[in-house]
N, C-alpha and C. Protein backbone atom coordinates (compact mmCIF):
# COMPACT_ATOMS: atom_id res chain seq x y z
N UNK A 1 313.98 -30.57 266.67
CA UNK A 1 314.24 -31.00 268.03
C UNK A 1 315.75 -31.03 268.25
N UNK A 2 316.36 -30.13 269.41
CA UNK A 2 317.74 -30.20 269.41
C UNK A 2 318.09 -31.98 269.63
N UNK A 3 319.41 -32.02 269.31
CA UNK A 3 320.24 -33.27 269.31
C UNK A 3 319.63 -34.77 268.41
N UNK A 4 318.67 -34.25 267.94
CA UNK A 4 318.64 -34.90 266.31
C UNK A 4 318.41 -34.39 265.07
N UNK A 5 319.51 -34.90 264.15
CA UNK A 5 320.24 -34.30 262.91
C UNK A 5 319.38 -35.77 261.65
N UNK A 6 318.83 -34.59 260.31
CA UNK A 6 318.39 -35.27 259.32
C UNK A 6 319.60 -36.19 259.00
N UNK A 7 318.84 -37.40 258.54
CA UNK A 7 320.23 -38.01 258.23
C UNK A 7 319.88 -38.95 256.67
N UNK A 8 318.72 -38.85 256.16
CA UNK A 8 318.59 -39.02 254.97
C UNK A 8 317.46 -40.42 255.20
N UNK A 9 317.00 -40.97 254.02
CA UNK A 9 316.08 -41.52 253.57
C UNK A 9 316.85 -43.23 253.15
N UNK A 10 315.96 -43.83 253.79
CA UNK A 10 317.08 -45.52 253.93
C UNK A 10 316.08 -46.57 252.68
N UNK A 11 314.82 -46.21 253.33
CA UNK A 11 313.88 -47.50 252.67
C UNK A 11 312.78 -47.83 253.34
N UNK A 12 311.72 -48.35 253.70
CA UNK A 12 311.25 -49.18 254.34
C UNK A 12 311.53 -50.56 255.27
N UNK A 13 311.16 -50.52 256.58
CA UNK A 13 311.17 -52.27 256.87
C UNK A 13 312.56 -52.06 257.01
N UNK A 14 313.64 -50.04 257.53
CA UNK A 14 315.09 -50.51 257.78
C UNK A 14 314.71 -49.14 259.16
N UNK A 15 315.64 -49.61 259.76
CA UNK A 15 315.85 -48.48 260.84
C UNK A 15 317.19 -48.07 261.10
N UNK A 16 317.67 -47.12 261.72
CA UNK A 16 319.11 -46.20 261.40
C UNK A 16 319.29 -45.53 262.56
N UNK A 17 320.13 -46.11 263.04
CA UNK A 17 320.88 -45.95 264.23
C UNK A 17 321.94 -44.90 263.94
N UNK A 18 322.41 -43.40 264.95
CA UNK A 18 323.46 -42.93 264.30
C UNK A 18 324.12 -42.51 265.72
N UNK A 19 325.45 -43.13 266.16
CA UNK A 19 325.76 -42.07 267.41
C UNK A 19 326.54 -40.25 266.97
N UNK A 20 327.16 -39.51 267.66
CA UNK A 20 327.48 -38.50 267.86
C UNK A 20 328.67 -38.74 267.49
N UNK A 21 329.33 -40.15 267.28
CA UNK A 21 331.02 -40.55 266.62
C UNK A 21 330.49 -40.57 264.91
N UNK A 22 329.31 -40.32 264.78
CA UNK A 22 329.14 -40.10 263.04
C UNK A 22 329.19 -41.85 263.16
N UNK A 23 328.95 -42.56 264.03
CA UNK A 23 328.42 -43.99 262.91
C UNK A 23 327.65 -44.07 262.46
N UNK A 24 326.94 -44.38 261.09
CA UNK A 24 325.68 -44.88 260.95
C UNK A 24 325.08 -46.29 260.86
N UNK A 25 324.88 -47.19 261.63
CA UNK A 25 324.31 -48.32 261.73
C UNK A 25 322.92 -48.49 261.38
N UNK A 26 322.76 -49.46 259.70
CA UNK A 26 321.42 -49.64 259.23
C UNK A 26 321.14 -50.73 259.72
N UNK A 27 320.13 -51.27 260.31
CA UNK A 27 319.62 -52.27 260.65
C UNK A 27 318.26 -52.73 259.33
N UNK A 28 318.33 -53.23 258.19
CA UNK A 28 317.49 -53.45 257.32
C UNK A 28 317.09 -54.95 256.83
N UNK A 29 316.27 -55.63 256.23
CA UNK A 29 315.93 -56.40 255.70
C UNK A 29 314.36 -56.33 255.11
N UNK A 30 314.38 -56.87 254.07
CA UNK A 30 313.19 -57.07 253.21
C UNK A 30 311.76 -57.92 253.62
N UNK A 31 312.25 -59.21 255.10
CA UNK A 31 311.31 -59.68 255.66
C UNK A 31 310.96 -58.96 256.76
N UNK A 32 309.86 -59.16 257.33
CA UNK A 32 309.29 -59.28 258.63
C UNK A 32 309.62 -60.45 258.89
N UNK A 33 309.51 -60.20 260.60
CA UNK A 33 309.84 -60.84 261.68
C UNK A 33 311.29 -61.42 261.88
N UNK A 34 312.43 -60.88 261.28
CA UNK A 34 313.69 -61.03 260.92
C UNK A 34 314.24 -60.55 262.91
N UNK A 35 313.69 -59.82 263.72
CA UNK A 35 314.73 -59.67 264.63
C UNK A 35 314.98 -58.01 264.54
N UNK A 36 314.95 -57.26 263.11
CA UNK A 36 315.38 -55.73 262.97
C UNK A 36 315.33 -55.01 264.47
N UNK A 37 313.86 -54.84 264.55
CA UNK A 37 313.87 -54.34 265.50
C UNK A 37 314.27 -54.30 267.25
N UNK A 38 314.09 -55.70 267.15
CA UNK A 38 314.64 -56.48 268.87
C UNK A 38 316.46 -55.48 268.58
N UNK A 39 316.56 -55.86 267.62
CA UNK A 39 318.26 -55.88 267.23
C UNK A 39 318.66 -54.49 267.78
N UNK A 40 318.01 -53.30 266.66
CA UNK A 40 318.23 -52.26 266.67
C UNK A 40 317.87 -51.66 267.82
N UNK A 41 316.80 -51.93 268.47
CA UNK A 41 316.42 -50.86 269.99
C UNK A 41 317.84 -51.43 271.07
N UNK A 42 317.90 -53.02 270.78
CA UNK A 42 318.57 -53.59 272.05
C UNK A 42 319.96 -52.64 271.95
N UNK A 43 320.80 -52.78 270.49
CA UNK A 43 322.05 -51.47 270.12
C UNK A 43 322.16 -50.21 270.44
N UNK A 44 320.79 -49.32 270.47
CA UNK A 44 320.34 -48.19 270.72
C UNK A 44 320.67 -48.03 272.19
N UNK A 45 320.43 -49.06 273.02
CA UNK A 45 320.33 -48.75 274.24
C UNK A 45 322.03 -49.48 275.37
N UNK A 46 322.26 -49.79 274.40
CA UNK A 46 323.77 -50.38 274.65
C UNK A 46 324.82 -49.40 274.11
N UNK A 47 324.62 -48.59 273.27
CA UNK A 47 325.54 -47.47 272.43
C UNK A 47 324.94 -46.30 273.63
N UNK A 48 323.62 -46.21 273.92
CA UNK A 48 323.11 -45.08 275.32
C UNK A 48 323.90 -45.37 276.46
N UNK A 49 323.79 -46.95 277.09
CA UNK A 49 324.57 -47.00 278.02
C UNK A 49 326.28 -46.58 278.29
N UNK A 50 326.58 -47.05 277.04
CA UNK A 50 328.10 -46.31 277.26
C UNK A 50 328.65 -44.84 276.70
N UNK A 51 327.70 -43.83 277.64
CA UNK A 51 327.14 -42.68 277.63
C UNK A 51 327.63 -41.97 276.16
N UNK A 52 327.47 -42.47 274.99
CA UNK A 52 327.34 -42.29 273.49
C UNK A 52 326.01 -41.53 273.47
N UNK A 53 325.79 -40.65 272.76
CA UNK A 53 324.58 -39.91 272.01
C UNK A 53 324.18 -40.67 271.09
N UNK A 54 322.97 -41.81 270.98
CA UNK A 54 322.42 -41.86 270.31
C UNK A 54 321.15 -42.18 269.34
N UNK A 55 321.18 -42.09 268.37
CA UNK A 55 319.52 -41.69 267.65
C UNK A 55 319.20 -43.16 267.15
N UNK A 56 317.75 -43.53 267.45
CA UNK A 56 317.06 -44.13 266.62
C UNK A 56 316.25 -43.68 265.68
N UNK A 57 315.92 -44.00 264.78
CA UNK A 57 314.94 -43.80 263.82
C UNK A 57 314.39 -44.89 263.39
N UNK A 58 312.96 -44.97 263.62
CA UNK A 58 312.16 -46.35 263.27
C UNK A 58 311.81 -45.73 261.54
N UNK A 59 312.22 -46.09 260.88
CA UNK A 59 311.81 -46.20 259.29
C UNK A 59 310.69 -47.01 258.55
N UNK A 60 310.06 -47.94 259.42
CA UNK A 60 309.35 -48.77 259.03
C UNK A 60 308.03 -48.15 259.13
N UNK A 61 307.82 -47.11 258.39
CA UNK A 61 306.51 -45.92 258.82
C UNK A 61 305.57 -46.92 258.52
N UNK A 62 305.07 -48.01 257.97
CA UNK A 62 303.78 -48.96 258.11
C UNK A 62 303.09 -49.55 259.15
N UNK A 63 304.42 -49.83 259.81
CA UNK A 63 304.07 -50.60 261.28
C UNK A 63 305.24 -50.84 261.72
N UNK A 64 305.70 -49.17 262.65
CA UNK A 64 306.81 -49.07 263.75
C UNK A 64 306.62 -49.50 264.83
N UNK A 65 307.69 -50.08 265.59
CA UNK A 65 307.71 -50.99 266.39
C UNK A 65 308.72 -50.87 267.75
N UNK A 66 309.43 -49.68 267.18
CA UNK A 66 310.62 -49.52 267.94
C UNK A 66 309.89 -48.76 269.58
N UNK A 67 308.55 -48.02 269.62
CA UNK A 67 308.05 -47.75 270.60
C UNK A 67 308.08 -48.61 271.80
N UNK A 68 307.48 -49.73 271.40
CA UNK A 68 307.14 -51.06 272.54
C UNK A 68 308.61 -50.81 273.05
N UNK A 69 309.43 -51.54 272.91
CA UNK A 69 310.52 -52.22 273.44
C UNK A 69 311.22 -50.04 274.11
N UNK A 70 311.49 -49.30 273.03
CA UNK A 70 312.23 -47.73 274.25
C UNK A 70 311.16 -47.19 275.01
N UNK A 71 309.64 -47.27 274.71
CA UNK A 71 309.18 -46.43 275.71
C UNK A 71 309.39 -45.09 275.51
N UNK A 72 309.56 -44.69 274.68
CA UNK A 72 309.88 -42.99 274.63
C UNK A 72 308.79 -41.94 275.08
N UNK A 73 309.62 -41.24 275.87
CA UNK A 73 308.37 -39.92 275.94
C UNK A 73 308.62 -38.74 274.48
N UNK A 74 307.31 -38.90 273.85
CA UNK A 74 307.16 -38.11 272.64
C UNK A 74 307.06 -36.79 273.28
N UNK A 75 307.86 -35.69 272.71
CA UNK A 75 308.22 -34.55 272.64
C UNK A 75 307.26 -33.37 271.64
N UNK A 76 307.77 -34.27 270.47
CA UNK A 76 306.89 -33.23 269.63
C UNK A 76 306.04 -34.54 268.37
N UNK A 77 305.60 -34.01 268.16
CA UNK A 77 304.62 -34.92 266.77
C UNK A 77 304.74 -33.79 265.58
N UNK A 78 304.95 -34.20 264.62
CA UNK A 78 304.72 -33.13 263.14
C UNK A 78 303.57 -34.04 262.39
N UNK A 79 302.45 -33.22 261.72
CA UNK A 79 301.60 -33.80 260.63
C UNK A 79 302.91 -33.96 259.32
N UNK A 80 303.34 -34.98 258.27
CA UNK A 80 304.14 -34.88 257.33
C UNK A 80 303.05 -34.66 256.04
N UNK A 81 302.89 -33.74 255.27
CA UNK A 81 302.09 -33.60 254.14
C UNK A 81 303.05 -33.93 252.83
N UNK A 82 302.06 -33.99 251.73
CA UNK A 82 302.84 -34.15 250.41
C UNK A 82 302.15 -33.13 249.26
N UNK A 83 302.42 -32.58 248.59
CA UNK A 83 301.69 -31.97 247.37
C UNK A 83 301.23 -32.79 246.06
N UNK A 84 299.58 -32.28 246.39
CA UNK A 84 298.90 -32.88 245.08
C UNK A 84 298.17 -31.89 244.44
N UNK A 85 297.69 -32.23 243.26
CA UNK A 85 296.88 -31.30 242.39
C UNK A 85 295.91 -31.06 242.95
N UNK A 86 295.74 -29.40 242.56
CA UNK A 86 293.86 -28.85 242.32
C UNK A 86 294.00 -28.39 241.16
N UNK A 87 292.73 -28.78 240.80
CA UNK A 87 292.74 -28.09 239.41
C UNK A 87 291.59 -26.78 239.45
N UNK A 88 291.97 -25.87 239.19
CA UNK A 88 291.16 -24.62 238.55
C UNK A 88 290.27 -24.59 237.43
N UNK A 89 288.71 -25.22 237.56
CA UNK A 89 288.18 -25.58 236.63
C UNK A 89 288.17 -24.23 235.68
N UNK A 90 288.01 -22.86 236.06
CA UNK A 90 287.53 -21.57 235.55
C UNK A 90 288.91 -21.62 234.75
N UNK A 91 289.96 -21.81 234.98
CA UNK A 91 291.10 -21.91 234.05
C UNK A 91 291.28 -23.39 233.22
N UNK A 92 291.27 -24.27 233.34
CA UNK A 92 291.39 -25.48 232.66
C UNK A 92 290.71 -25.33 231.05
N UNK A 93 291.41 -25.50 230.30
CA UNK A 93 290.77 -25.59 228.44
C UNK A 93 290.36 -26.85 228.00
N UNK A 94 290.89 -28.28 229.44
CA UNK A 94 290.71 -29.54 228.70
C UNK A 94 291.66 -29.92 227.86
N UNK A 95 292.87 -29.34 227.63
CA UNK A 95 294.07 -29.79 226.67
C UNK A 95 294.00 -31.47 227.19
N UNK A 96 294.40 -31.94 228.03
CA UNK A 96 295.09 -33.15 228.52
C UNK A 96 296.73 -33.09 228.96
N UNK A 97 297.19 -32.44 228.72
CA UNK A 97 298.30 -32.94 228.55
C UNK A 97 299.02 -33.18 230.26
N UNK A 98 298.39 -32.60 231.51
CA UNK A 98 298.68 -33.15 232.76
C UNK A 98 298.42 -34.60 232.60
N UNK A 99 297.14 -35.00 232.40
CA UNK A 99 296.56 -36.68 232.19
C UNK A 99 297.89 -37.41 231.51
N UNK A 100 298.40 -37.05 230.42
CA UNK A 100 298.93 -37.39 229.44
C UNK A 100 300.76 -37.93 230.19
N UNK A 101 301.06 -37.09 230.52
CA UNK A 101 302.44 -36.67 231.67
C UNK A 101 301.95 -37.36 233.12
N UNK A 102 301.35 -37.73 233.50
CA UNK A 102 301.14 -38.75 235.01
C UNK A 102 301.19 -39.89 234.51
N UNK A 103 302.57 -40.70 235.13
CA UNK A 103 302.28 -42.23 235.13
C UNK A 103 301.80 -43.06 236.01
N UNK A 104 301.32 -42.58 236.96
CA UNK A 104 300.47 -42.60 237.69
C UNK A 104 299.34 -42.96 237.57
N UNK A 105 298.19 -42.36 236.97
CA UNK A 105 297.10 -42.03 236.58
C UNK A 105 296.37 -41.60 237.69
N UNK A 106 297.34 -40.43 238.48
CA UNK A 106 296.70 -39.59 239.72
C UNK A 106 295.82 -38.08 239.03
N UNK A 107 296.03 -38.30 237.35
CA UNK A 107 295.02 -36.96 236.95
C UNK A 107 294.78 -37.51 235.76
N UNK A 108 293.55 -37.57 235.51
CA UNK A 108 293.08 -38.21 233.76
C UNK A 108 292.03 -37.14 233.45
N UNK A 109 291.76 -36.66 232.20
CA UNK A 109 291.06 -35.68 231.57
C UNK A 109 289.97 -36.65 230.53
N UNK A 110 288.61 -36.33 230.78
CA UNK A 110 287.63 -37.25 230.17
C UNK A 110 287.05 -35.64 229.76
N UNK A 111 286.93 -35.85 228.68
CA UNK A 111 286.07 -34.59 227.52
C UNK A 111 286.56 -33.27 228.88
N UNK A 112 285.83 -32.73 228.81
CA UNK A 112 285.94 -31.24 229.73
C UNK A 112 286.23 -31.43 230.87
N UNK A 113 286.23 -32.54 231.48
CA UNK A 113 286.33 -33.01 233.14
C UNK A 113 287.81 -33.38 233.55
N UNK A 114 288.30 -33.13 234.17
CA UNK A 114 289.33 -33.60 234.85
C UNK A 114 289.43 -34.00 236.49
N UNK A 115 289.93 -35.19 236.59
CA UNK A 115 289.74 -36.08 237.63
C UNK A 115 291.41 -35.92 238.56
N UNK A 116 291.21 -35.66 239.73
CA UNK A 116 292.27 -36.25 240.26
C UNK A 116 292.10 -37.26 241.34
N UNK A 117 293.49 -37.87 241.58
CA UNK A 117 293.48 -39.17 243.05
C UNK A 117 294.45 -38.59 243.42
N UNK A 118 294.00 -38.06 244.58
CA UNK A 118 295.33 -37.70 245.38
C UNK A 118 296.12 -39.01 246.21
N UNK A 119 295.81 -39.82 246.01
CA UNK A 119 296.23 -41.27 247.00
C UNK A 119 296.93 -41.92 246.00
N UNK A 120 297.06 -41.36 244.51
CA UNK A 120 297.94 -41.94 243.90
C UNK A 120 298.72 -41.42 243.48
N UNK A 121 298.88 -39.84 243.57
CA UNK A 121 299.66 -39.06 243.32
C UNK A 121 301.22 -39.22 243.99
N UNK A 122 302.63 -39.44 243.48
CA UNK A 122 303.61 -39.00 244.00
C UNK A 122 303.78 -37.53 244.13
N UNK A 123 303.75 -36.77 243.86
CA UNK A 123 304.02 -35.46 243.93
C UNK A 123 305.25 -35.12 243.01
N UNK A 124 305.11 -35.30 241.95
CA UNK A 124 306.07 -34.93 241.15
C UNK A 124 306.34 -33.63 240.67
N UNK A 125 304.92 -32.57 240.38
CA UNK A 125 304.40 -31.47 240.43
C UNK A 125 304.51 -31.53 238.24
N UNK A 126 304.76 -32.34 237.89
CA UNK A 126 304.63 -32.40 236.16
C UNK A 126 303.69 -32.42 235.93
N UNK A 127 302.56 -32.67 236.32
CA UNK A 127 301.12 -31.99 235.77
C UNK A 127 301.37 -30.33 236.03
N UNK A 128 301.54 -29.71 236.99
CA UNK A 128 301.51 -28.48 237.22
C UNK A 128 302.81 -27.75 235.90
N UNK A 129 303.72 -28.35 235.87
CA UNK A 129 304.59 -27.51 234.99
C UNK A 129 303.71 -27.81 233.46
N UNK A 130 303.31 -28.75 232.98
CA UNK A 130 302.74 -29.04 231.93
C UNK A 130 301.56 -28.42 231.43
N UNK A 131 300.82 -27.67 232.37
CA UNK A 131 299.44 -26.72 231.73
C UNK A 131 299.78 -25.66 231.52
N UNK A 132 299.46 -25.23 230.17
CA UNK A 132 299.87 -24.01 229.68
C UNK A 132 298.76 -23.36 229.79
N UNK A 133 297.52 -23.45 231.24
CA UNK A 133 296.62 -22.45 231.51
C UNK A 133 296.50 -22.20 232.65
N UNK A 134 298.27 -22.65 233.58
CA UNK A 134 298.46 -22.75 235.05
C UNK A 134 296.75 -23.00 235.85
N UNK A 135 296.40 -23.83 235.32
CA UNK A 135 294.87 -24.12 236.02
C UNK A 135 295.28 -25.13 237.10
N UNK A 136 296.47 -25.40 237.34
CA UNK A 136 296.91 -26.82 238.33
C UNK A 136 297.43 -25.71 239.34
N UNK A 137 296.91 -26.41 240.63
CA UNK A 137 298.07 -25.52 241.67
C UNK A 137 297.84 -26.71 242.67
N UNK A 138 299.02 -26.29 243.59
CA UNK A 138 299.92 -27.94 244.59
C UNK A 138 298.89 -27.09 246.19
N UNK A 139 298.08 -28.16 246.30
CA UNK A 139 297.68 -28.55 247.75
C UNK A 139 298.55 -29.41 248.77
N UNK A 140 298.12 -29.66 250.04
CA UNK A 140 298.97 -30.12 250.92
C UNK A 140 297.67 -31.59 251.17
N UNK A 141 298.04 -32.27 251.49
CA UNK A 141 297.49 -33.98 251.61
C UNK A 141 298.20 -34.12 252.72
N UNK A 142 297.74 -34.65 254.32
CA UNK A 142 298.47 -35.54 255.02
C UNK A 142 298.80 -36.42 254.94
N UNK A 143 300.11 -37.48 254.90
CA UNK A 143 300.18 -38.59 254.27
C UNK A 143 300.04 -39.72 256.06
N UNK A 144 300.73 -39.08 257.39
CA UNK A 144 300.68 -39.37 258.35
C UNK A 144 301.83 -37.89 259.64
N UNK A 145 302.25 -38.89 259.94
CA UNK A 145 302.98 -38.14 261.68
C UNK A 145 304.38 -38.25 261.45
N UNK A 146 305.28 -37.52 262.41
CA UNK A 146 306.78 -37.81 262.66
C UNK A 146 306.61 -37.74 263.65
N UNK A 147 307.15 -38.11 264.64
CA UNK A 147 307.19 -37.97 266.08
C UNK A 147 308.09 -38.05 266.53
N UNK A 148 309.19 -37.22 267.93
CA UNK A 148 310.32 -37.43 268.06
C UNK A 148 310.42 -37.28 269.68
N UNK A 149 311.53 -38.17 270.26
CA UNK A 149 311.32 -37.80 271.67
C UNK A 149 312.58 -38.23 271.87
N UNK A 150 312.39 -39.05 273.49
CA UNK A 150 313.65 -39.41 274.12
C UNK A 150 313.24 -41.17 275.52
N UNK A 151 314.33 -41.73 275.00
CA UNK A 151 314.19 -42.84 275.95
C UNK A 151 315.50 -43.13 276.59
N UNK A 152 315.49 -43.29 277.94
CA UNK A 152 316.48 -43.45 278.63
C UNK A 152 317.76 -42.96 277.71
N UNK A 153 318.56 -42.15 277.39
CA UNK A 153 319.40 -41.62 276.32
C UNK A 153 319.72 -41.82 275.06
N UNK A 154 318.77 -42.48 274.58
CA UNK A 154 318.53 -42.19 273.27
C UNK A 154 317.22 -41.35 272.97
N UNK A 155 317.82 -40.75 271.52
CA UNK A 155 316.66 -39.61 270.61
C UNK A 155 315.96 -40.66 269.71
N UNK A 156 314.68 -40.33 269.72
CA UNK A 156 313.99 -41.48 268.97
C UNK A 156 313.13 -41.04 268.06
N UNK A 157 313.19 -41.32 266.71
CA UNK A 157 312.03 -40.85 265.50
C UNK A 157 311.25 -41.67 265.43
N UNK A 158 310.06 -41.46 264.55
CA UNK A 158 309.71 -42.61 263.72
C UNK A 158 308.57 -41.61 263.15
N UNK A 159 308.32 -42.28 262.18
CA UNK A 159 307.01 -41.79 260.87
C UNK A 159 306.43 -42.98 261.07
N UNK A 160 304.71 -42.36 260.66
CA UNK A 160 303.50 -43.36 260.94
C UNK A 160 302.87 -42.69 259.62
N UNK A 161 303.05 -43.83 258.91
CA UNK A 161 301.39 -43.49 258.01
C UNK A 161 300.52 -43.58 257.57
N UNK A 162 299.69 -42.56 257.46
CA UNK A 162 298.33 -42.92 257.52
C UNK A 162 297.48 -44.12 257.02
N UNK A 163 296.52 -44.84 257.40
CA UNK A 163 295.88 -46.23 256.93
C UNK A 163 295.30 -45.73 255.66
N UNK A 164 296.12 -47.20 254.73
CA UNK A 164 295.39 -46.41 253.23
C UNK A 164 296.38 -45.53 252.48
N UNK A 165 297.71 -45.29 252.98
CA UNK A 165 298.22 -44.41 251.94
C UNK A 165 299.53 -45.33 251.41
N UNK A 166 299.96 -44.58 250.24
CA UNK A 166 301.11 -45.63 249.90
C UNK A 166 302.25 -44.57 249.63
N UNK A 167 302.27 -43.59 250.16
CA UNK A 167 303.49 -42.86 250.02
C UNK A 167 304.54 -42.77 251.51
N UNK A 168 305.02 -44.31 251.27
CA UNK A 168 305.47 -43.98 252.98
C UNK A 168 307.16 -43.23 252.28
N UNK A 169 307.65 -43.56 250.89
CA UNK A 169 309.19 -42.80 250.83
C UNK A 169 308.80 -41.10 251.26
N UNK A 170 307.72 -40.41 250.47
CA UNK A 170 307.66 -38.87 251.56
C UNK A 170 307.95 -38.89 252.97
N UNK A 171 307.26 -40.20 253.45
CA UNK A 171 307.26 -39.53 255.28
C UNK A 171 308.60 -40.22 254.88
N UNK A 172 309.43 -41.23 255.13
CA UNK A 172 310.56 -41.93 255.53
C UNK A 172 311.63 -40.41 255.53
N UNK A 173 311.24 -39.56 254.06
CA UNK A 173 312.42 -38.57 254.22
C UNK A 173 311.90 -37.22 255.36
C-alpha cells in the first residue's frame, strides 16, 4: 500500500507510531488497560493534524483496538500465512530425527507414524533440513489478516489473529 513503509517487529500489547520526519514513537506496556491505545490513536491524530504523514500500526494482533477510536476505511486486507510441515509418507523411513530436532513437539515420530501440529509449529523449517529422505516439505497455515487503510490522515495497520493460534510474532512482522 503506497505511503506505508515496513518498519519492523516491536512485540505484542505495543503499537508504533512513525511520522514521515523518521520518528518512531512506541507506545508499549506489558498490562492491559494501561491507556496504550487511547494514547497512541489520540498522537496519531494530533501528529495528522499538524499535516505530518503519519502511520499507525496496532501490534496488539490478539485484540486490536486502535479501529474503534480511527475509524479507518480498510483498503486492502492480506491473509498472513506461516510454514509448517507435510510429511511425505511414500518417502519417510521413520528415522526420527525431525521429532528429535523440534522443541516444540510440533512433529513426533511413534514406530512408522509421524504426527504433526501445525498450531504448534514455529516455522523454523529444521525438521525439513534434518530428513535425509526430504520426505518433509513447508505448507502454508493461515495464522490470521493484515489490514491496512486510512483515517482522517493517518495510514493505519493492524494484524488479527486467528482464534486459537499462538503465533502472533509471524503476523506482528
Amino acid at each position: 500500500m503506497a505511503g506505508l513503509q515496513k518498519i519492523g517487529s516491536i512485540g505484542t500489547n505495543q503499537i508504533l507510531l512513525r511520522t514521515m520526519l523518521d520518528m518512531k514513537i512506541a507506545i508499549a506496556s506489558g498490562k492491559g488497560g494501561t491507556g496504550k491505545t487511547t494514547i497512541a490513536t489520540n498522537l496519531a491524530c494530533s501528529i495528522a493534524r499538524m499535516d505530518e504523514t503519519v502511520q499507525y500500526l496496532d501490534c496488539d494482533v490478539e485484540e486490536p483496538n486502535g479501529h474503534i477510536f480511527l475509524k479507518p476505511d480498510i483498503e486492502e486486507t492480506q491473509n498472513v500465512t506461516i510454514g509448517v510441515p507435510e510429511v511425505d509418507t511414500e518417502l519417510c523411513n521413520g528415522c526420527g530425527k525431525c521429532g528429535q530436532l523440534c522443541q516444540y513437539s510440533a512433529i513426533i515420530c511413534l514406530k512408522d507414524t509421524v504426527m504433526t501440529f501445525e498450531q504448534l509449529c514455529h516455522s523454523c523449517g529444521g525438521c525439513m533440513a534434518v530428513c535425509p529422505q526430504a520426505a518433509i516439505k513447508e505448507k502454508q497455515r493461515k495464522i490470521g489478516i493484515a489490514e491496512f487503510g486510512r483515517a482522517d490522515g493517518v495510514y493505519y495497520g493492524a494484524g488479527k489473529l486467528d482464534i486459537g493460534t499462538i503465533q502472533s510474532p509471524a503476523l506482528i512482522k
